[in-house]
Protein backbone atom coordinates (compact mmCIF):
# COMPACT_ATOMS: atom_id res chain seq x y z
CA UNK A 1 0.00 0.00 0.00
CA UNK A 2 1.36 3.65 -0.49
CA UNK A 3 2.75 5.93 1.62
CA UNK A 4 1.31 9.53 1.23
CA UNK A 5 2.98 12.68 2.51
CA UNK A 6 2.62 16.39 2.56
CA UNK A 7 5.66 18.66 1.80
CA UNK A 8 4.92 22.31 3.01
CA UNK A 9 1.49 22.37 1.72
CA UNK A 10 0.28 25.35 1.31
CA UNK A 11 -3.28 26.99 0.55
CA UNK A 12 -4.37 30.55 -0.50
CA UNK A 13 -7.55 32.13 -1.95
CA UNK A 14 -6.64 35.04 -3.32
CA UNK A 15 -4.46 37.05 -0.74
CA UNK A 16 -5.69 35.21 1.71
CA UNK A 17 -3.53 32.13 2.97
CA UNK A 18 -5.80 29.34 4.87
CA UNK A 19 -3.03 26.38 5.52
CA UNK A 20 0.24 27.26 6.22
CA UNK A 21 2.83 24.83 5.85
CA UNK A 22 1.16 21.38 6.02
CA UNK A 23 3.87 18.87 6.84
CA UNK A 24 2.69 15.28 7.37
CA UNK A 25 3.21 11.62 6.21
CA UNK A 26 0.70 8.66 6.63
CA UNK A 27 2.38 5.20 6.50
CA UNK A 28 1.02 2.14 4.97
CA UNK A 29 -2.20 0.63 6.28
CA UNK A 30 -2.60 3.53 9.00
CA UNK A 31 -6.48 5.15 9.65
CA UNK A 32 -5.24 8.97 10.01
CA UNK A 33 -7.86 11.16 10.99
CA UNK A 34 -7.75 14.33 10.60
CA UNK A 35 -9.72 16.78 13.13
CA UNK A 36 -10.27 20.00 14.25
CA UNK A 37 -13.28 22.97 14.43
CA UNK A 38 -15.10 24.31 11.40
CA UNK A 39 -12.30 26.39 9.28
CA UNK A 40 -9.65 24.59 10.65
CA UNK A 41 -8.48 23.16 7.37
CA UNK A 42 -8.80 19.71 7.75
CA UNK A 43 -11.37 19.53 4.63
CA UNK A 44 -9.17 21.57 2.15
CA UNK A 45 -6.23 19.57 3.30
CA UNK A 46 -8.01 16.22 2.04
CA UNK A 47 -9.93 17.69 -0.63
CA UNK A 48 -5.72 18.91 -2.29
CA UNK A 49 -5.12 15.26 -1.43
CA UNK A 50 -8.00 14.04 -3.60
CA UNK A 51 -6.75 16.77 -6.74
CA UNK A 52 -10.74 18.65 -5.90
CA UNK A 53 -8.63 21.58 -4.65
CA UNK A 54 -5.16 22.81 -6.51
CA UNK A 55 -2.30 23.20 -4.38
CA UNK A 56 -0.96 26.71 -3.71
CA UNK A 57 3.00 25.76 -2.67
CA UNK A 58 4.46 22.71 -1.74
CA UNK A 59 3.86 18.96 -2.92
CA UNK A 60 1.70 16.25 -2.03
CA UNK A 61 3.83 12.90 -2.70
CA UNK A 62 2.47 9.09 -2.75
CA UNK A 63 5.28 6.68 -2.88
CA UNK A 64 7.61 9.41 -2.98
CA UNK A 65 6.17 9.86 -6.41
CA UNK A 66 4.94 13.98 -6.59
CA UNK A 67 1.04 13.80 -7.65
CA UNK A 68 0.02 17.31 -7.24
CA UNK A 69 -0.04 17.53 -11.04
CA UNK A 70 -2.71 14.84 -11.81
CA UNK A 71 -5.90 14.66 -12.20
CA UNK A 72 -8.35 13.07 -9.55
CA UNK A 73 -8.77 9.75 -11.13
CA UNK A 74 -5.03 9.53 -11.92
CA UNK A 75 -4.63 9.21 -8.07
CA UNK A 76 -5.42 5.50 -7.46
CA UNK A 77 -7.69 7.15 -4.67
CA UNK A 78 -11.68 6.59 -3.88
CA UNK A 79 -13.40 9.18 -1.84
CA UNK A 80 -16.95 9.21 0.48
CA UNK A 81 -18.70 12.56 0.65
CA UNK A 82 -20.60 14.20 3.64
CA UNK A 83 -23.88 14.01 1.34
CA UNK A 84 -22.95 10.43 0.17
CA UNK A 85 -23.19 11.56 -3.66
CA UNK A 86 -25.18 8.54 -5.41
CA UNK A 87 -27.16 8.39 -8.48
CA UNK A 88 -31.02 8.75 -7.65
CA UNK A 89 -31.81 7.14 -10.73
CA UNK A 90 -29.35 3.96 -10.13
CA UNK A 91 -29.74 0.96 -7.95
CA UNK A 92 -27.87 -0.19 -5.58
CA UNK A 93 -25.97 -2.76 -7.52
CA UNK A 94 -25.63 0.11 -9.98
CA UNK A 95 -24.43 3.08 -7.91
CA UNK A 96 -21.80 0.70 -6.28
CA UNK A 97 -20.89 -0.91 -10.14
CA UNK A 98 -20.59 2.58 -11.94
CA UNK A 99 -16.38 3.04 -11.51
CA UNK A 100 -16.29 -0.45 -12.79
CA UNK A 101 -18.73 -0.39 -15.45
CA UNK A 102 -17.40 3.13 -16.66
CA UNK A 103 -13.71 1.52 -17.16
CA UNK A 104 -15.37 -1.21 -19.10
CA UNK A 105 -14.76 -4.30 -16.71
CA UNK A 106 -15.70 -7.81 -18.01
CA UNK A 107 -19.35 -7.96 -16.15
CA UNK A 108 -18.76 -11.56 -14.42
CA UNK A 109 -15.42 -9.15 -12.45
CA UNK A 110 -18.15 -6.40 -11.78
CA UNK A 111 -20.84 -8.54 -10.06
CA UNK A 112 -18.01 -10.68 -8.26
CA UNK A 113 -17.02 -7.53 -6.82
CA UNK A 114 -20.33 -5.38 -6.30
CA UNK A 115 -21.42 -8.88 -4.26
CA UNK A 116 -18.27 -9.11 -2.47
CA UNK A 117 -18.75 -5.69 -1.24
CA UNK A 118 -22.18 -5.42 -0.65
CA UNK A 119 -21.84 -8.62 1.74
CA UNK A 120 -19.00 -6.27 3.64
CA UNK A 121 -21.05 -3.49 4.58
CA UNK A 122 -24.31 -5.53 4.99
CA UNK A 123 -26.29 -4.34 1.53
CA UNK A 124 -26.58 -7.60 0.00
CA UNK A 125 -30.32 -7.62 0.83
CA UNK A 126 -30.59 -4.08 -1.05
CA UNK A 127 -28.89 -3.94 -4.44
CA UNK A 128 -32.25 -3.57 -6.25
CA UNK A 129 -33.72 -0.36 -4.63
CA UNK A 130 -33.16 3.03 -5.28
CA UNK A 131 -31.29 5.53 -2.84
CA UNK A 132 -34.76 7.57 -2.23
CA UNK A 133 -35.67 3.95 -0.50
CA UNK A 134 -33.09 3.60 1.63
CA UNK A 135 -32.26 5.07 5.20
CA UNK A 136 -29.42 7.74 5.70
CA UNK A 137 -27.30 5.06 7.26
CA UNK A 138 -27.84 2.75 3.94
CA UNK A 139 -26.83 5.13 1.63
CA UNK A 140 -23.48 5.74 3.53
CA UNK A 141 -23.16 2.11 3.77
CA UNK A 142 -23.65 2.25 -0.41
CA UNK A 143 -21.11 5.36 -0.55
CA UNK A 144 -18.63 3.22 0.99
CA UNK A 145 -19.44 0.20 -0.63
CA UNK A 146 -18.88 1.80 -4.17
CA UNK A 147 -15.56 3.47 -2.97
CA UNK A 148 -14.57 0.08 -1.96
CA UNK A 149 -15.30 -1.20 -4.88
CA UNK A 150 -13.07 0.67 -7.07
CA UNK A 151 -9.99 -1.01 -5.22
CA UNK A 152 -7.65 2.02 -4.55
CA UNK A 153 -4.76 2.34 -3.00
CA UNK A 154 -6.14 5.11 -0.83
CA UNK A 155 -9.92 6.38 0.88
CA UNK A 156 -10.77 9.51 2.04
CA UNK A 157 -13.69 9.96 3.87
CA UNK A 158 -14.88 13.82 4.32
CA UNK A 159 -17.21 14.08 7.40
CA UNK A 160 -19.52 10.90 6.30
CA UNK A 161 -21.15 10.71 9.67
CA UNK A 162 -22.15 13.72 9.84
CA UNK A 163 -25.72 14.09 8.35
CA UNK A 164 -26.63 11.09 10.54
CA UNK A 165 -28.25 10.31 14.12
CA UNK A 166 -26.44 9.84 17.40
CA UNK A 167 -27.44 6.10 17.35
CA UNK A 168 -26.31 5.64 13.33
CA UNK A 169 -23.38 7.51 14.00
CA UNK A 170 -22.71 4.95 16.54
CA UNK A 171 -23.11 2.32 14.71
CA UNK A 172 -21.30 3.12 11.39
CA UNK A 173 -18.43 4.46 13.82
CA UNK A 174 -18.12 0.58 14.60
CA UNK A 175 -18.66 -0.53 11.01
CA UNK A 176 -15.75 1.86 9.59
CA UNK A 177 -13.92 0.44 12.25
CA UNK A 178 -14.43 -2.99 11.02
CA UNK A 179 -14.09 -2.43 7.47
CA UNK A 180 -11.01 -0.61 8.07
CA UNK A 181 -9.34 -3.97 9.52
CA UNK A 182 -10.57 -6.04 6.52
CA UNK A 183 -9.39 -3.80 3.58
CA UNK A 184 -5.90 -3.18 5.14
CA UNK A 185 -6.13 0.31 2.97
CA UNK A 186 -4.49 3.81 3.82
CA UNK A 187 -7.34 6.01 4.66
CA UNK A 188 -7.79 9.16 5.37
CA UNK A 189 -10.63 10.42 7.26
CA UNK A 190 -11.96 14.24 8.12
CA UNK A 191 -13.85 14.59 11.08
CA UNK A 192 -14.90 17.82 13.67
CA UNK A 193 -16.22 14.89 16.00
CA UNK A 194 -13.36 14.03 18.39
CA UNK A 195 -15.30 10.87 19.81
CA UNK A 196 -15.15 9.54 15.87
CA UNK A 197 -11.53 10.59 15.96
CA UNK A 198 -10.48 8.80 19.46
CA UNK A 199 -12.50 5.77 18.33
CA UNK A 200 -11.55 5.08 14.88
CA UNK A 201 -7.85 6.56 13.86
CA UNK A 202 -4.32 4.45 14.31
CA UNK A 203 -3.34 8.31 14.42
CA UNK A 204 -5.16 11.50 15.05
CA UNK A 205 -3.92 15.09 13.21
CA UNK A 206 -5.36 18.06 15.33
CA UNK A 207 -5.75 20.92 13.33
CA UNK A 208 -6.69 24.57 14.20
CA UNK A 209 -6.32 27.90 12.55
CA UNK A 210 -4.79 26.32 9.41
CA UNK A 211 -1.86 24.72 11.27
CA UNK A 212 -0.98 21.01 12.57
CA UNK A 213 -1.35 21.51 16.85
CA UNK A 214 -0.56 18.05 17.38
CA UNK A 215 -0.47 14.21 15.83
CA UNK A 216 -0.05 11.22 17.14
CA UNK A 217 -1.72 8.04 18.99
CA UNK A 218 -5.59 9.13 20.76
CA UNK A 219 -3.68 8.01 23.69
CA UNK A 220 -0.94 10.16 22.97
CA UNK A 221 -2.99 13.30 22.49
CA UNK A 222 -5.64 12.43 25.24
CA UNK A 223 -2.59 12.04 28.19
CA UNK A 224 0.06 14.31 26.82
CA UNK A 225 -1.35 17.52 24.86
CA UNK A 226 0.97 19.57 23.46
CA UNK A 227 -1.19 23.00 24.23
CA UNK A 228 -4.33 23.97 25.88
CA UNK A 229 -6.08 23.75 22.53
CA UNK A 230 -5.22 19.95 22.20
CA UNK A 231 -5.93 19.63 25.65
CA UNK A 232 -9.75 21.36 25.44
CA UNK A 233 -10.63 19.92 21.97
CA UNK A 234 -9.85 16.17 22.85
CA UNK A 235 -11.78 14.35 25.80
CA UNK A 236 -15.33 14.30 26.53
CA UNK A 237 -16.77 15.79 28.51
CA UNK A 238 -14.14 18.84 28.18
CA UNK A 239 -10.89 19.48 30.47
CA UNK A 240 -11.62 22.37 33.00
CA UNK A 241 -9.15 25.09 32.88
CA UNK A 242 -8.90 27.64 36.29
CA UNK A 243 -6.19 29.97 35.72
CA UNK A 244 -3.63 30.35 38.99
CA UNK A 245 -0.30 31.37 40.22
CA UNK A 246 2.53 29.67 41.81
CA UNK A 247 3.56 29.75 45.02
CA UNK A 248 6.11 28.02 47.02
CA UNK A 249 5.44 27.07 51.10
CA UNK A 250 7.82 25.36 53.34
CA UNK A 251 9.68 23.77 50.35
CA UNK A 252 6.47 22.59 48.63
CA UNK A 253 4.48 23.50 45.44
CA UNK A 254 0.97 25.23 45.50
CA UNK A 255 -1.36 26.73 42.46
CA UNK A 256 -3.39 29.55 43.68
CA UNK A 257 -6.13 31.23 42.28
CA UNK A 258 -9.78 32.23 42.28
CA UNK A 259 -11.77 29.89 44.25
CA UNK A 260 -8.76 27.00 45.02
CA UNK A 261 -5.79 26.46 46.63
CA UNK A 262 -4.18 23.33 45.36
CA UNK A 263 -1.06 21.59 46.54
CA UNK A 264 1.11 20.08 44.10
CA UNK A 265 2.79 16.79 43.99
CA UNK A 266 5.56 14.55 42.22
CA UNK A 267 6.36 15.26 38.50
CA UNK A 268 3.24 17.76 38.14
CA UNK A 269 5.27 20.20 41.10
CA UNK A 270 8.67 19.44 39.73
CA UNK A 271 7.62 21.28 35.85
CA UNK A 272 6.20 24.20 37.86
CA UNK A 273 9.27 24.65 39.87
CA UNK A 274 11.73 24.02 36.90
CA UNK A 275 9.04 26.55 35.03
CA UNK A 276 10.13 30.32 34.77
CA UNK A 277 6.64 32.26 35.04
CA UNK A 278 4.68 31.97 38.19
CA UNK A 279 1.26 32.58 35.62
CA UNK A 280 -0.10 29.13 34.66
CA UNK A 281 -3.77 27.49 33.62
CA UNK A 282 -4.23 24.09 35.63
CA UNK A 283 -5.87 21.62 33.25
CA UNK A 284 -8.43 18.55 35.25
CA UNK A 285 -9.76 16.20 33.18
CA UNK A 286 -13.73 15.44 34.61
CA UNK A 287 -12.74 12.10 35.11
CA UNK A 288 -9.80 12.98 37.66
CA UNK A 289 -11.68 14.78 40.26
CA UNK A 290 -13.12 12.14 42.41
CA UNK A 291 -15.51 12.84 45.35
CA UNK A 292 -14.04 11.95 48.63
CA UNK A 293 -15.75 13.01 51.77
CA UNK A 294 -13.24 14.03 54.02
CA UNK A 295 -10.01 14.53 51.55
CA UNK A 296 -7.15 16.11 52.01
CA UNK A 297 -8.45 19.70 51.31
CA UNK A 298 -4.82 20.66 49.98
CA UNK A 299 -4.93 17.97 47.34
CA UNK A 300 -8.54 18.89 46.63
CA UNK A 301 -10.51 21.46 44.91
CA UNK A 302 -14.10 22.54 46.94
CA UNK A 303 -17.11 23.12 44.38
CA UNK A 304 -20.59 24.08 44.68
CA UNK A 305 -23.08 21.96 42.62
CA UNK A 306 -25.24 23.87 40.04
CA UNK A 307 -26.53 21.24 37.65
CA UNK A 308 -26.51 17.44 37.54
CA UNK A 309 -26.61 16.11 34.19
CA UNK A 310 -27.85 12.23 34.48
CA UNK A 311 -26.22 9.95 31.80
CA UNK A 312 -26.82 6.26 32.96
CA UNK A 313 -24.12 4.77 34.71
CA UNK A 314 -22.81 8.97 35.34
CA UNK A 315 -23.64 11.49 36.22
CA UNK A 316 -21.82 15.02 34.70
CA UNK A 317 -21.75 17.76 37.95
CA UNK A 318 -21.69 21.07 36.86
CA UNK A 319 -20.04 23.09 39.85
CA UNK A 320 -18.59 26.24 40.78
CA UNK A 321 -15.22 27.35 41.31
CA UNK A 322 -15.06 30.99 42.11
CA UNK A 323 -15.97 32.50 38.63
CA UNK A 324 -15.42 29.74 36.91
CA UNK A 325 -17.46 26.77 35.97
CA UNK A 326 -16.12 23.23 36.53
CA UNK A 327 -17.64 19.69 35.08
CA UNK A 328 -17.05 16.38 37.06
CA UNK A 329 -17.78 12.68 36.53
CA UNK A 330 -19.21 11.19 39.38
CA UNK A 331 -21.36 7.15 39.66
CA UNK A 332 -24.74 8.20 39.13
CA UNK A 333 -25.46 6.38 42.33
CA UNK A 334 -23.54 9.09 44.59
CA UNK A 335 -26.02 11.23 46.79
CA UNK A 336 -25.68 15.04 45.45
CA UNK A 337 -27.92 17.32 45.95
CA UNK A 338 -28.31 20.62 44.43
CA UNK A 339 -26.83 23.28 45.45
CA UNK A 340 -23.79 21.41 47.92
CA UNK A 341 -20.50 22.18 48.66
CA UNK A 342 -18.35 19.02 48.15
CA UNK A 343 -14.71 18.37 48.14
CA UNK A 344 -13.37 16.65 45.42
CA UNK A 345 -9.50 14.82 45.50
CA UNK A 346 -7.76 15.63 42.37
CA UNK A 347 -5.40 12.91 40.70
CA UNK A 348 -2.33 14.64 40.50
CA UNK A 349 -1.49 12.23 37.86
CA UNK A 350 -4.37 13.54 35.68
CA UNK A 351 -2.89 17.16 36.25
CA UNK A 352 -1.52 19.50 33.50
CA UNK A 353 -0.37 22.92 33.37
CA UNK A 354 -0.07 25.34 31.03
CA UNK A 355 1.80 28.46 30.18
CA UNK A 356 -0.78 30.97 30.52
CA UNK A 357 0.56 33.19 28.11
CA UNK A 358 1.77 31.18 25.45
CA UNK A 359 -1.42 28.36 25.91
CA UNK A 360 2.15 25.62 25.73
CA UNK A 361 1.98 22.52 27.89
CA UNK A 362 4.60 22.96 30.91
């Protein structure tokens, strides 16, 4: 399978310069998604991949082979579209055939492969109706099916969940997933959903503003952001930032600010003391303030309760910290009433700081 990498890609409309130096390389096999907030990039990036968009500077290179220069279909590449893109007037069999039958393949090789395909992503029941008869989670299924069909080398997928339901969304996250280990194919997938991203990509490429933030593993991204954008665009529900100021007692490490007074501990207090600016924004993960009744008050943060979101097995607290508002994860089962004061033990593990005036992970 290829290898596909970006050289100093570069896009401008008119005057106006949108990406800024893409550098990036996606190995053989690998799911790279690429995510980020509406205007980040991420779509013009993979629509200059797929030939759609001209390149402004720079070079887009499969197999160390420069293909900014050819056309779409000279790309050995297959793409899905947010609105899936299919024939109203075709069939399913027909819609998935049409790459095929359009380069003339003998017609025993087409339906080999439009029923080999259909059985992957569960349409074999379907190839006879017409897209206006089938649900929005069908025709992805067919959008993906006739992409697979063509055999490329490489998929892109541009926001293809997107126009669907929570629950479909769900379920096609799982599918991709699956399909993804059966084709052994690069793909290439643009998302602003960063539960999609965690859940389906080998590698994740934040983008914001037109520039790469971060890359690397969800694991990678989720435990060690680079910045406080990284940091507040990947997780769910979001990190909580309180901004503070360092102080040392008695040989020890606290973060001060509006609201808390928070003792720090192990590698977390060695970066601020190695760090030159007293100024930082404390990052806590929902998930790593746990309710303890009677903790250590200077390993804890005190919140009032405002709102108690119930998700099942959860419960999200919205609480009070000073001026700021704070979410926590606590067992749906734990007695909180509205409008409490409760002490929560932070995992000092789960801890990140910030510099708070460049936004860069200490």
């Amino acid at each position: 399978m290829p290898t596909i990498r970006l050289d100093n890609l570069v896009k401008r409309y008119g005057t106006v310069e949108v990406l800024h130096g893409i550098e990036l390389e996606m190995a053989e096999n690998e799911f790279t998604v690429l995510v980020g907030p509406s205007g980040c990039g991420k779509s013009t990036t993979l629509r200059m991949i797929a030939g759609l968009e001209d390149v402004s500077d720079g070079e887009i290179y499969v197999d160390d082979k420069p293909v900014s220069h050819l056309e779409p279909k000279e790309r050995d590449l297959a793409m899905v579209f947010q609105d899936y893109a299919l024939y109203p007037h075709m069939n399913v069999a027909q819609n998935i055939s049409f790459a095929l039958r359009l380069a003339r393949r003998p017609k025993s090789e087409i339906n080999a492969k439009v029923k080999e395909v259909a059985d992957m992503v569960g349409l074999t029941d379907f190839l006879g109706r017409k897209p206006g008869a089938l649900s929005g989670g069908q025709r992805q299924r067919v959008a993906m099916a006739r992409a697979l069909a063509k055999d490329s080398g490489i998929f892109l997928f541009d926001e293809p969940l997107s126009n669907l339901d929570a629950k479909l969304r769900g379920q096609m996250r799982a599918e991709l997933a699956l399909m993804s280990q059966r084709v052994q194919k690069n793909m290439i997938y643009v998302t602003h959903d960063q539960i999609e991203a965690m859940t389906l990509a080998d590698r994740i490429v934040v983008m914001h503003g037109g520039y790469i933030q971060q890359q690397g593993t969800p694991e990678e991204l989720f435990k060690r952001p680079v910045n406080k954008f990284v940091a507040g665009f990947m997780g769910m529900p979001p990190m909580n930032f309180l901004d503070g100021t360092f102080e040392e007692r008695a040989g020890d490490i606290w973060v001060t600010g509006d609201g808390f007074d928070l003792k720090l501990t192990g590698e977390t207090a060695a970066k601020a003391k190695a760090h030159s600016s007293r100024d930082v924004t404390l990052g806590i993960r929902p998930s790593d303030l746990n309710y303890e009744d009677g903790a250590d008050p200077a390993g804890a943060l005190t919140l009032d309760v405002q709102v108690s979101e119930y998700v099942g097995a959860q419960s999200v607290l919205l609480c009070k910290c000073g001026q700021a508002q704070v979410m926590v994860e606590v067992n749906s089962e734990t007695p909180v009433a509205l409008g409490q004061t409760l002490t929560f033990a932070v995992n000092q593990r789960g801890v990140h700081l910030f510099d708070r005036a460049t936004e860069t992970a200490l």
